[in-house]
Protein backbone atom coordinates (compact mmCIF):
# COMPACT_ATOMS: atom_id res chain seq x y z
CA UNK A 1 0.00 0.00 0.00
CA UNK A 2 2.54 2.57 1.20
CA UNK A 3 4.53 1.77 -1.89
CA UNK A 4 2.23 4.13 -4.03
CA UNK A 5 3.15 7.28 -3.88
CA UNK A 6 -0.47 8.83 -3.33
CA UNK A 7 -1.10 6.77 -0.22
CA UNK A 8 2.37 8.14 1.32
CA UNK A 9 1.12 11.60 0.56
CA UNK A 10 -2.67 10.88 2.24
CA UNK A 11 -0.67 8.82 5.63
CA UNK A 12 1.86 11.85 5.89
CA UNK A 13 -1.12 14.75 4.78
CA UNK A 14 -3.67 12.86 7.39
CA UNK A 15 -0.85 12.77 9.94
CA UNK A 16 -0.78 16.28 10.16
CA UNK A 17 -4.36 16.82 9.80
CA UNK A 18 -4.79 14.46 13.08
CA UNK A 19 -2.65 16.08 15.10
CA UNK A 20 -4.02 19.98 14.57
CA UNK A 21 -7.61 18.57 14.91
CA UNK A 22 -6.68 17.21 17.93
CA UNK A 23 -5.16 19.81 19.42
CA UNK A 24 -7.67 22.21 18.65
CA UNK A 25 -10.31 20.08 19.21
CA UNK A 26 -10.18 20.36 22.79
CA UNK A 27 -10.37 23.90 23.08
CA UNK A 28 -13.12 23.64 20.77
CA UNK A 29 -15.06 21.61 23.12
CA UNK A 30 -13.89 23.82 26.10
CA UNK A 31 -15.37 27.20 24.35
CA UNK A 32 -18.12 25.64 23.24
CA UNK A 33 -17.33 26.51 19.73
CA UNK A 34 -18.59 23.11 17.91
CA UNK A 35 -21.37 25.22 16.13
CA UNK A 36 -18.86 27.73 14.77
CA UNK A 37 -17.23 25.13 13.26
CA UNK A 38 -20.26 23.47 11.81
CA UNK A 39 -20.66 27.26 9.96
CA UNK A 40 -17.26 27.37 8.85
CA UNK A 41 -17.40 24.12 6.72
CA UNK A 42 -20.11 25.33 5.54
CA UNK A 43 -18.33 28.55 4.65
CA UNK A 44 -15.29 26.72 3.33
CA UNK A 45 -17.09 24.82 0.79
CA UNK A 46 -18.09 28.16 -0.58
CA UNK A 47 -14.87 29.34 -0.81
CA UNK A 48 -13.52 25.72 -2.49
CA UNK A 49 -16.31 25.96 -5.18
CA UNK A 50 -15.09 30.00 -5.73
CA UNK A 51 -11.66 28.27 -5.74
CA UNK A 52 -12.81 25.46 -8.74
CA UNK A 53 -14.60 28.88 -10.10
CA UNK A 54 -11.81 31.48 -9.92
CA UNK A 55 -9.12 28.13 -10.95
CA UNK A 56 -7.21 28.55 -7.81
CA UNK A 57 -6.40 24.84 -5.38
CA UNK A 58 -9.68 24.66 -2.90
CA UNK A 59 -7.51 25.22 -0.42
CA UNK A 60 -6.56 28.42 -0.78
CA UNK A 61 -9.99 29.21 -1.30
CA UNK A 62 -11.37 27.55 2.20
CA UNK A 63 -8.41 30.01 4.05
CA UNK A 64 -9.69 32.93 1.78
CA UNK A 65 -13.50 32.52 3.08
CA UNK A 66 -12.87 31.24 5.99
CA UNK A 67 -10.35 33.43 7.75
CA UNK A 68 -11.90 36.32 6.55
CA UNK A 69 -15.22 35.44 8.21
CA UNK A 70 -14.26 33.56 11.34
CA UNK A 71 -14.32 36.54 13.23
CA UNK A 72 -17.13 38.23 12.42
CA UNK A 73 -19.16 35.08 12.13
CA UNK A 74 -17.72 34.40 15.63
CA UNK A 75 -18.62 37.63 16.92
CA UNK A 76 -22.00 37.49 15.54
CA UNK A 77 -23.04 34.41 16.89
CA UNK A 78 -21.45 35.13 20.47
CA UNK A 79 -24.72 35.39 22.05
CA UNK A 80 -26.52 31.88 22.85
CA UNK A 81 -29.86 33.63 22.15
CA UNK A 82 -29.17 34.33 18.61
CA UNK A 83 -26.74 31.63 17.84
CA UNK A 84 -29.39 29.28 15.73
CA UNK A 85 -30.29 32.24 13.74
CA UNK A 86 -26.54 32.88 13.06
CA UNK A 87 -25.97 30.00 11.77
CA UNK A 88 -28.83 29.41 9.78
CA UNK A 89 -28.64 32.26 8.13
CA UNK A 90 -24.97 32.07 6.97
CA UNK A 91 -24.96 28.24 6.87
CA UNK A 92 -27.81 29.51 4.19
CA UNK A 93 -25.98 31.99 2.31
CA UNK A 94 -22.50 30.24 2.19
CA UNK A 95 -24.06 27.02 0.30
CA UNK A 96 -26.08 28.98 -1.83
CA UNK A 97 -22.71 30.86 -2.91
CA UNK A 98 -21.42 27.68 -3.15
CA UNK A 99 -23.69 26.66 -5.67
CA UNK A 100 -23.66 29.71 -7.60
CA UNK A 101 -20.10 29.18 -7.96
CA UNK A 102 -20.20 25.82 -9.10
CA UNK A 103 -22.24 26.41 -11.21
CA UNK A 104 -20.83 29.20 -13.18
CA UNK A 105 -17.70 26.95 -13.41
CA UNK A 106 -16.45 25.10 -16.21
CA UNK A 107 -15.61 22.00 -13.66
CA UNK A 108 -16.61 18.67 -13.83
CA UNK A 109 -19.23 17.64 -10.96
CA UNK A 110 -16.01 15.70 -9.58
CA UNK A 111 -15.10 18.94 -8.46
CA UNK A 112 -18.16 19.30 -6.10
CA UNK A 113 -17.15 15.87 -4.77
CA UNK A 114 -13.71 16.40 -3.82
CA UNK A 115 -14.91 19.35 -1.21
CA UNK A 116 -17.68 18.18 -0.27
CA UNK A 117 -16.65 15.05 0.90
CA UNK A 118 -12.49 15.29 0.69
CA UNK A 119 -10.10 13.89 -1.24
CA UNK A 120 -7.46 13.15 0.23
CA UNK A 121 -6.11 10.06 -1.58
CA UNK A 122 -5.44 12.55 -4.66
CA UNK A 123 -3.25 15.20 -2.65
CA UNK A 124 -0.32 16.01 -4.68
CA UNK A 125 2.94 16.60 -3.11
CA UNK A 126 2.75 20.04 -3.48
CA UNK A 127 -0.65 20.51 -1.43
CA UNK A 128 0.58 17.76 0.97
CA UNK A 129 3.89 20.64 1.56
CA UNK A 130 1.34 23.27 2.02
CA UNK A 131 -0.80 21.74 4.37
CA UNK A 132 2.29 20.64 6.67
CA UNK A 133 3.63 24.22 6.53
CA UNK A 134 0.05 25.04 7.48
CA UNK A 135 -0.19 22.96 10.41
CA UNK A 136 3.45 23.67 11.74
CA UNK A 137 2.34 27.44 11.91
CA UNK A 138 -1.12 26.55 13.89
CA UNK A 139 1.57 24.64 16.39
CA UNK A 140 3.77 27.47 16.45
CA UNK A 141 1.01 29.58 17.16
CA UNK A 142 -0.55 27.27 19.90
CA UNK A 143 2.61 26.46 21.57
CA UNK A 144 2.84 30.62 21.95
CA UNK A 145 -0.15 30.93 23.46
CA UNK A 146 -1.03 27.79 25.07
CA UNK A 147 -0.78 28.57 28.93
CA UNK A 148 -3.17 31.65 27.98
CA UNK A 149 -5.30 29.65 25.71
CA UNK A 150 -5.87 27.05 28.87
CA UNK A 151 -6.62 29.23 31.01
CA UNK A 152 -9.02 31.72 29.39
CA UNK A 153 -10.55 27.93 27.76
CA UNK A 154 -11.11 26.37 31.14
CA UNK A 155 -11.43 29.42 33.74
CA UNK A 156 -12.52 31.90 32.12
CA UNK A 157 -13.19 34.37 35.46
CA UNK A 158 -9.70 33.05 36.73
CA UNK A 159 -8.45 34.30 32.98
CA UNK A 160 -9.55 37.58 33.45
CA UNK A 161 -8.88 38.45 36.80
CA UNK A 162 -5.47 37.67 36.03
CA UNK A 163 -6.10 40.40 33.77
CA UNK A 164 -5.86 37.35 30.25
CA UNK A 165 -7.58 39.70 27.10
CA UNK A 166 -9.93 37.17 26.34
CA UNK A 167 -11.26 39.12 22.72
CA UNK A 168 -7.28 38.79 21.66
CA UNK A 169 -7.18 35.51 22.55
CA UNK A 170 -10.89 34.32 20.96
CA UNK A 171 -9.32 36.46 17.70
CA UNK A 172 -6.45 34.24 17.16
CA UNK A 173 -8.15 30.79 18.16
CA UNK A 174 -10.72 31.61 15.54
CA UNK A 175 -8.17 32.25 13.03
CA UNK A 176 -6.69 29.16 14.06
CA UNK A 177 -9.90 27.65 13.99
CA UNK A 178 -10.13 28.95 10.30
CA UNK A 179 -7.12 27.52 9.66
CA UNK A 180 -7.77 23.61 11.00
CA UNK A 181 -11.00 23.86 9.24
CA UNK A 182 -9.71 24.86 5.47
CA UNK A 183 -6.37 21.96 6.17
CA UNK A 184 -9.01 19.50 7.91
CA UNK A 185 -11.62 19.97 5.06
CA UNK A 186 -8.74 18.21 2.70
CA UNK A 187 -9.56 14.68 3.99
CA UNK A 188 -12.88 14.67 5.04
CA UNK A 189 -14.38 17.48 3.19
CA UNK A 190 -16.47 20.80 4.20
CA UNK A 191 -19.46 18.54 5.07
CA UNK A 192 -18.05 16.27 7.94
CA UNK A 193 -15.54 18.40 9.29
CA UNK A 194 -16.78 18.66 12.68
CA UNK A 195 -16.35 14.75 12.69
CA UNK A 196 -12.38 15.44 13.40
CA UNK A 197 -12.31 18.55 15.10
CA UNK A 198 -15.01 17.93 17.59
CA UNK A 199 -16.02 14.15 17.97
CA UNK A 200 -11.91 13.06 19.29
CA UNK A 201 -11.53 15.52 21.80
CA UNK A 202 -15.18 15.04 22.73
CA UNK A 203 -14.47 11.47 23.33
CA UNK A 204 -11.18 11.89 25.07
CA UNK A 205 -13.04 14.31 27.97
CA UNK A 206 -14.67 11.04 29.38
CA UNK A 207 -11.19 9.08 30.12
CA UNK A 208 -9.44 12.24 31.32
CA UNK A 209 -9.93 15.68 32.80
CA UNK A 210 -6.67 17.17 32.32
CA UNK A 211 -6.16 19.12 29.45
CA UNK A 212 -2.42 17.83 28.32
CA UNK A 213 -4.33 14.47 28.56
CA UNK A 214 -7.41 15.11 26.67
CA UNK A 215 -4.82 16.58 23.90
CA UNK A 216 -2.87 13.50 23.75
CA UNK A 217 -5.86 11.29 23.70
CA UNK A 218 -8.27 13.62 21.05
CA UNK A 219 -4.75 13.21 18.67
CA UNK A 220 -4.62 9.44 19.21
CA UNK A 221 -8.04 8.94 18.60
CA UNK A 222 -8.10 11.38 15.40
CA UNK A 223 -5.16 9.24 14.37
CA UNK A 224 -6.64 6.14 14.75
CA UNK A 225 -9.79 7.34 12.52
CA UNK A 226 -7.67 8.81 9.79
CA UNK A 227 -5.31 6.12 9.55
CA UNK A 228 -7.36 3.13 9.93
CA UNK A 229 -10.25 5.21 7.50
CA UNK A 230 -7.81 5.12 4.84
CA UNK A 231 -6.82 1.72 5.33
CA UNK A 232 -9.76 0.33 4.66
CA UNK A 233 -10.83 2.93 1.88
CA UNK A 234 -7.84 1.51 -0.05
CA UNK A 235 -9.09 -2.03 0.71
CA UNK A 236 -12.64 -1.52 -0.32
CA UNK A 237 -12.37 1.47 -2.60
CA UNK A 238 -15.07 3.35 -0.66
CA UNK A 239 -14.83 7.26 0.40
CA UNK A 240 -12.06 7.42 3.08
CA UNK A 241 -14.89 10.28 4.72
CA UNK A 242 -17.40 7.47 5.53
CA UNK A 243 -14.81 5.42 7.42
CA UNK A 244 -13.20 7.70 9.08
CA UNK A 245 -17.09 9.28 10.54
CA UNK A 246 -17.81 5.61 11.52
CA UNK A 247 -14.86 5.04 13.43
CA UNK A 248 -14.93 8.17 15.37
CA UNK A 249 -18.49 7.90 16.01
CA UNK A 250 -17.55 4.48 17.66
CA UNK A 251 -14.88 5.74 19.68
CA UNK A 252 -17.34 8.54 20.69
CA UNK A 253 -20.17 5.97 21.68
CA UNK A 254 -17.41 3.91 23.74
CA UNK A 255 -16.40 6.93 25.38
CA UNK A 256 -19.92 7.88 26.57
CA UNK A 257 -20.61 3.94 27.99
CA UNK A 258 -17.35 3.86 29.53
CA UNK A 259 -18.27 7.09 31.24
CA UNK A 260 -21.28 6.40 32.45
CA UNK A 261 -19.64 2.50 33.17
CA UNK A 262 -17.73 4.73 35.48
CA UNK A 263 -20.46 6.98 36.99
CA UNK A 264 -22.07 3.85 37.94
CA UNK A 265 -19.32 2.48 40.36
């Protein structure tokens, strides 16, 4: 298997991928955030079909859209009493630019396919270097601000009476956010991307409480779903997407029995 070169470029691309949804996973889950990134897949498979339209990679498209309107989208929808209204109504207007824009394109419907749903087993070497220098700066960037980030995450009073600027530090997570999402949309695609940047560190909160723990497991287990998703995809020639949803919604329905397993005794 690993002696094609397209399945070395999906293990080392889904690697990568793994290992930033993990990470930022668990802040995700922390602030609450899973709906923002349900509206930013949405929003980066608008800006992958303007990507397909305008003839640029879908990648560069997804960080176009998408870091351009994490923020505001974020700010918007900071308020739990209009946060279903947010996100309807740019969840709305996102796909139907979407649409519009594959539409008006000159691309096969394969196109459509590839970011809806990912594609990851066709990364060329080029997009596979772009999406590790892509996750080494969301490292870089975490490893900066990670004692902040934990802190203004999982105490928020505590953060700010230590005088933490929470709005700076919501600004660059969502940009980071933006970020994961556009790399993370490579393998599974703009519709499932909350599977990997939600469901692994969602799981890992019921075997651990502390945060260097969940971070470790919410990789492991984002690892294990990648890795084993492409597996069998190249066994049975079915998406890798739908493999690697199953097998994190396993680990997720584990995690919840072993929990309560433990609540019990």
């Amino acid at each position: 298997m690993l002696t094609l070169s397209f399945m070395r470029h999906a293990f080392v691309a889904s690697t990568f991928i793994a290992v930033i949804s993990g990470i930022i996973g668990v802040f995700v889950v922390a602030r609450n955030l899973s709906f923002l990134t349900h509206t930013l897949s949405e929003i980066g498979f608008a800006g992958g079909a303007f990507a397909v339209f305008a003839g640029w990679s879908a990648l560069n498209g997804m960080i176009l859209f998408t870091m351009l309107s994490s923020v505001i989208v974020g700010q918007m929808s900071i308020k739990e009493s209009r946060r279903e209204a947010v996100i309807s109504a740019v969840s709305a207007l996102f796909i139907g630019m979407g649409i519009l824009f594959l539409s008006l394109s000159s691309q096969s419907a394969s196109s459509a396919t590839s970011i809806l749903f990912g594609s990851v087993v066709g990364i060329s070497l080029n997009e596979v270097w772009q999406l590790v220098y892509l996750s080494i700066l969301v490292l870089i960037v975490l490893l900066l601000m990670y004692r902040r980030l934990k802190f203004d995450s999982f105490d928020v009073i505590g953060a700010r009476v230590s005088g933490i600027n929470g709005t700076v530090i919501s600004v660059i997570f969502l940009l980071l956010l933006a970020l994961s999402v556009s790399v993370a949309a490579q393998i599974v695609g703009s519709l499932l991307i909350f599977i990997l940047l939600t469901l692994p560190a969602a799981s890992a909160k019921y075997f651990t409480h502390g945060v260097a723990k969940m971070i470790v497991l919410a990789i492991l287990f984002a690892l294990l779903g990648t890795w084993l998703g492409l597996f069998l995809g190249y066994l049975t020639d079915w998406p890798v997407s739908f493999f690697i949803a199953v097998i994190e919604v396993v680990i997720y329905v584990t995690a919840i029995t072993y929990g309560k397993f433990v609540e019990a005794n």
